[in-house]
N, C-alpha and C. Protein backbone atom coordinates (compact mmCIF):
# COMPACT_ATOMS: atom_id res chain seq x y z
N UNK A 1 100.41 140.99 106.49
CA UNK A 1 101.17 140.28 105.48
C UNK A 1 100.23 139.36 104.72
N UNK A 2 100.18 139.01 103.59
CA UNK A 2 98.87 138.51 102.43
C UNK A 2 100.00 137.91 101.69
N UNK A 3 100.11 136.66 101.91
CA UNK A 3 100.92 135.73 101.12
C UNK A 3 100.28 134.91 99.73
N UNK A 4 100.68 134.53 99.12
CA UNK A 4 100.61 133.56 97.58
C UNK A 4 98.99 132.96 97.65
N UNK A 5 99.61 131.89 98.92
CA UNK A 5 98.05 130.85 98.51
C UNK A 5 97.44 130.84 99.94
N UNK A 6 96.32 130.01 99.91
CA UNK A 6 95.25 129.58 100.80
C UNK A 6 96.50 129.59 102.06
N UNK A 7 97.14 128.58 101.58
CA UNK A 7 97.93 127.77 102.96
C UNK A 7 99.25 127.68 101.84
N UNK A 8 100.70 128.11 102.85
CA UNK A 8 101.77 128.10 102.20
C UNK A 8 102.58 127.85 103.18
N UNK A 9 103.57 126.66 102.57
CA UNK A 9 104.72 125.99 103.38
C UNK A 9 105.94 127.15 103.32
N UNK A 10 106.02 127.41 103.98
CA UNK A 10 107.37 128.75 104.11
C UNK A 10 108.48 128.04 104.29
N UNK A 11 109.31 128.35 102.96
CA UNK A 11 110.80 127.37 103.05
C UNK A 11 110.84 126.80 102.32
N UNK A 12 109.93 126.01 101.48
CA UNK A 12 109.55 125.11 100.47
C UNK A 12 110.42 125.78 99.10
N UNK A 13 110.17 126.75 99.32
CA UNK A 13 110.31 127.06 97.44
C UNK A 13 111.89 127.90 97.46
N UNK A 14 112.52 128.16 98.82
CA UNK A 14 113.83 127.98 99.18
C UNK A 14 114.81 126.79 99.20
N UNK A 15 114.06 125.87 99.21
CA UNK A 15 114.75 124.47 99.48
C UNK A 15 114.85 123.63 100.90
N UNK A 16 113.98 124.40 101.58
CA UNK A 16 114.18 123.89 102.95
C UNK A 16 113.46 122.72 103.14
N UNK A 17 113.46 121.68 104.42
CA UNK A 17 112.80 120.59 104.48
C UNK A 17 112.11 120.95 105.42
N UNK A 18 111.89 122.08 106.23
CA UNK A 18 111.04 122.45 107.11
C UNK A 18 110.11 123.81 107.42
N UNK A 19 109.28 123.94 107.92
CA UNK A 19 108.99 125.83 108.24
C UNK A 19 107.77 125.69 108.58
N UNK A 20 107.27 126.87 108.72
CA UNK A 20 105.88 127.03 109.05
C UNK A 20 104.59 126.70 107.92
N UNK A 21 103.76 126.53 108.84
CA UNK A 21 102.80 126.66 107.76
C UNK A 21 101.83 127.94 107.94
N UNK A 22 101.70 128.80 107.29
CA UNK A 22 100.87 130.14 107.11
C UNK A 22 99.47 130.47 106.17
N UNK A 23 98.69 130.93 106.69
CA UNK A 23 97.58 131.21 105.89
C UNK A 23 97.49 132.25 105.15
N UNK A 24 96.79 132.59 103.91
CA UNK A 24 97.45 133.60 103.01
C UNK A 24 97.27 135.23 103.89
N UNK A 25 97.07 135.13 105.20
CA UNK A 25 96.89 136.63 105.65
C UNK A 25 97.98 136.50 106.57
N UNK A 26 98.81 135.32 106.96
CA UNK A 26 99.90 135.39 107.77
C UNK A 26 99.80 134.86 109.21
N UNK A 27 98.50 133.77 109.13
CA UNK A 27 98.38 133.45 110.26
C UNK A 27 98.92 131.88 110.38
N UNK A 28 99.68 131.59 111.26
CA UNK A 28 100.19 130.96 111.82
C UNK A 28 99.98 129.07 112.55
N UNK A 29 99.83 128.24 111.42
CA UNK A 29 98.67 127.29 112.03
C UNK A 29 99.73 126.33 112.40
N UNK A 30 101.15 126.16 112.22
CA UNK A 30 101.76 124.88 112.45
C UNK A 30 102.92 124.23 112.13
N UNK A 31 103.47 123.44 111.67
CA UNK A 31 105.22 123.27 111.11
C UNK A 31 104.70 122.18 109.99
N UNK A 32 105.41 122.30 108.73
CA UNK A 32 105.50 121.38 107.88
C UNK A 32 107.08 120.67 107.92
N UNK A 33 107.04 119.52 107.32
CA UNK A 33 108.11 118.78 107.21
C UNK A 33 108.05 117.98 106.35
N UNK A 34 109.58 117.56 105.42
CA UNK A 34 109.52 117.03 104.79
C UNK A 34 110.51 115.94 104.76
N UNK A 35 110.18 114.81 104.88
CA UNK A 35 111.36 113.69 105.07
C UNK A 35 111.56 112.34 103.80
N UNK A 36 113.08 112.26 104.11
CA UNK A 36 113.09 111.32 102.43
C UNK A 36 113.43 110.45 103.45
N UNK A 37 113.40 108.95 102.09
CA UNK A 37 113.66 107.87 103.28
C UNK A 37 115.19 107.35 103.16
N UNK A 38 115.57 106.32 103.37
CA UNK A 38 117.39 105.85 103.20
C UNK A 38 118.26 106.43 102.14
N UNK A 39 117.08 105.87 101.67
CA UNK A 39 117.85 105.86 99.62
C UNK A 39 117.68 106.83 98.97
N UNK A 40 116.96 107.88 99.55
CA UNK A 40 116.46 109.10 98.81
C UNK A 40 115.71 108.75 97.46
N UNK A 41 115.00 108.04 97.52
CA UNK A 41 114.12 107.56 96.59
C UNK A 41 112.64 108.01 96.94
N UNK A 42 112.22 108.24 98.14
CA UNK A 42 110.53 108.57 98.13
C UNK A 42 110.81 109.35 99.76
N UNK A 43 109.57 109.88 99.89
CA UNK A 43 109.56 110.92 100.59
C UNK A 43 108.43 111.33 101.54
N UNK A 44 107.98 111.64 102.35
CA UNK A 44 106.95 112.41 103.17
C UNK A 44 106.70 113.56 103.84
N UNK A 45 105.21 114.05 103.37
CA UNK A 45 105.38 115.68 103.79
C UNK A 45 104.56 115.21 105.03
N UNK A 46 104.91 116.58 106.31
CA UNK A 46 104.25 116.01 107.38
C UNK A 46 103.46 117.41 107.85
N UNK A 47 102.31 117.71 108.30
CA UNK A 47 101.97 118.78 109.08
C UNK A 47 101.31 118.42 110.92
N UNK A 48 102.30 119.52 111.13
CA UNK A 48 101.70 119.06 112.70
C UNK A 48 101.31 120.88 113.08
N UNK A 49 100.09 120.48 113.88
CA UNK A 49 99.55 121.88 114.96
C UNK A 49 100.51 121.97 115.68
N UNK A 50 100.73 123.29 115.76
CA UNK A 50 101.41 124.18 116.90
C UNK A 50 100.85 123.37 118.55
N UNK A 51 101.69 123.23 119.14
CA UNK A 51 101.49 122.77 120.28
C UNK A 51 100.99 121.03 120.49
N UNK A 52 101.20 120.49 119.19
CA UNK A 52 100.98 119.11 118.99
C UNK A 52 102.29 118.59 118.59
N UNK A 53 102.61 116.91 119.17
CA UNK A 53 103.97 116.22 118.46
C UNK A 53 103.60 115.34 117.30
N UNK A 54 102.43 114.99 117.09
CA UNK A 54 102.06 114.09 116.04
C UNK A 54 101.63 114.52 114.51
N UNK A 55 102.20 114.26 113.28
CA UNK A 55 101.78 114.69 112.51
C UNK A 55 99.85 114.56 112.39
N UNK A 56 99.29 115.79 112.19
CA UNK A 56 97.80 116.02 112.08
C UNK A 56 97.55 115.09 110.50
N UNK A 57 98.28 115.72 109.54
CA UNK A 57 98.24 115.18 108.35
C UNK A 57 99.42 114.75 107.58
N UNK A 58 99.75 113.72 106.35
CA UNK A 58 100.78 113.34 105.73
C UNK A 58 100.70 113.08 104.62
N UNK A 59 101.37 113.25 103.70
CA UNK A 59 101.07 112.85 102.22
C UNK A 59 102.45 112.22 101.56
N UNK A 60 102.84 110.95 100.96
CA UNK A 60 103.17 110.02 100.87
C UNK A 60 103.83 111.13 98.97
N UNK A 61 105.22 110.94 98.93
CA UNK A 61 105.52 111.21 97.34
C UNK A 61 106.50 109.87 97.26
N UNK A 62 106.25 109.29 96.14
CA UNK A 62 106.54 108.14 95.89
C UNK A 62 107.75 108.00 95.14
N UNK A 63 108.26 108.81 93.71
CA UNK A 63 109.35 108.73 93.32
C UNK A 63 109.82 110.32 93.60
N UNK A 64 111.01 110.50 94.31
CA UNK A 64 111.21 111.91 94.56
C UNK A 64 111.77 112.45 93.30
N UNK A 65 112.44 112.20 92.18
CA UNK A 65 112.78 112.61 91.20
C UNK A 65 111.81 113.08 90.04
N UNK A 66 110.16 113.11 90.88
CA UNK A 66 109.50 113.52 89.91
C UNK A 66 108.75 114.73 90.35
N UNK A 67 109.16 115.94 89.84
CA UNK A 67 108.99 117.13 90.39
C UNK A 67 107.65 117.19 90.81
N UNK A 68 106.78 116.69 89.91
CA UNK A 68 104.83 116.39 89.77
C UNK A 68 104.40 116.02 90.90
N UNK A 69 105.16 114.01 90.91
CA UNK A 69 104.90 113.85 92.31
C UNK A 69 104.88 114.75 93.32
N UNK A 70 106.15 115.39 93.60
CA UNK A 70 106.12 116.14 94.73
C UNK A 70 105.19 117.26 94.85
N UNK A 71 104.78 118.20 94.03
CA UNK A 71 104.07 118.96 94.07
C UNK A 71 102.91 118.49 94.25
N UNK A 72 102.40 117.07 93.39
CA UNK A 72 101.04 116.77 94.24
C UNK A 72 100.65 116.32 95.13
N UNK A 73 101.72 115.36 96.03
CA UNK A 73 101.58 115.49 97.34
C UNK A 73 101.46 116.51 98.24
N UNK A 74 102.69 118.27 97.71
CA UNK A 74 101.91 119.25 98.90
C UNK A 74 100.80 119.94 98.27
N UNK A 75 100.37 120.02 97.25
CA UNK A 75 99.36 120.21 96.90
C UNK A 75 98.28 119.73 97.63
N UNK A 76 97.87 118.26 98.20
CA UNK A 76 97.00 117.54 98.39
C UNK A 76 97.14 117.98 100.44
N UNK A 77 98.61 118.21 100.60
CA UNK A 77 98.58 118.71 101.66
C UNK A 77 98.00 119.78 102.34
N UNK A 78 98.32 120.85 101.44
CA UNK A 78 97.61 122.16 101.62
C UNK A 78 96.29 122.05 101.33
N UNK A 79 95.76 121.19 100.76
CA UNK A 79 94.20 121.20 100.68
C UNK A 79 93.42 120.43 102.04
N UNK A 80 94.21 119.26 102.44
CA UNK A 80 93.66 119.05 103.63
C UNK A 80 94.48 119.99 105.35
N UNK A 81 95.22 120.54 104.57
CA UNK A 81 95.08 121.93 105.83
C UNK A 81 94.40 122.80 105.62
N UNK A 82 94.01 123.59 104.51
CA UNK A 82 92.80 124.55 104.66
C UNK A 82 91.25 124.21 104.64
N UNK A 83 90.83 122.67 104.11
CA UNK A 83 90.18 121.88 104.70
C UNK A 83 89.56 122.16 106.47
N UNK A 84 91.05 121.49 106.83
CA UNK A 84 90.92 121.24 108.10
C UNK A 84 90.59 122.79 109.11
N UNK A 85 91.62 123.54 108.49
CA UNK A 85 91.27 125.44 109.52
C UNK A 85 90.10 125.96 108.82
N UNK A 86 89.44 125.42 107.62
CA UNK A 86 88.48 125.98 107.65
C UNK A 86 86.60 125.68 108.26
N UNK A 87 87.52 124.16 108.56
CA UNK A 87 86.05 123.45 109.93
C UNK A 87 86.41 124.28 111.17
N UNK A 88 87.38 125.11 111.58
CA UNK A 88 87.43 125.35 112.68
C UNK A 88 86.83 126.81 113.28
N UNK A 89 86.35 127.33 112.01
CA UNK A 89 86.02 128.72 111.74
C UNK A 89 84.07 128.35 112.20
């Protein structure tokens, strides 16, 4: 299976607040999440390793009503996850 990008949040572009995270050949590195806060005003994406409880990495979207924001927070996400699986190679 040869998916979209480098690293892709599965669920994301469904609407989900959660799923895997996959590498563009279908490999399997971990769970993304996405959490708003009270007011639904700002938001955080979270990635954690498979077999870990702590988010590894997080990226902070500040006004959620701005589509940009959000995209450049997982943007910035997915770069420090393929970053990160690609020190491990």
């Amino acid at each position: 299976m040869e998916l979209a990008y480098p690293i892709n949040l599965n669920g994301f572009e469904d609407g989900s607040t959660s799923g895997d995270v996959l590498t563009c050949y279908g490999e399997f590195l971990g769970v993304w999440a996405f959490v708003k806060d009270e007011d639904n005003e700002t938001g955080m994406f979270h990635f954690t390793v498979y077999g870990e409880s702590d988010p590894k990495f997080s990226e902070q979207v500040g006004v959620l009503s701005s589509g940009m924001l959000i995209g450049l927070a997982m943007s910035k996400l997915c770069g420090s996850i393929r970053d990160w699986h690609e020190s491990l190679a």
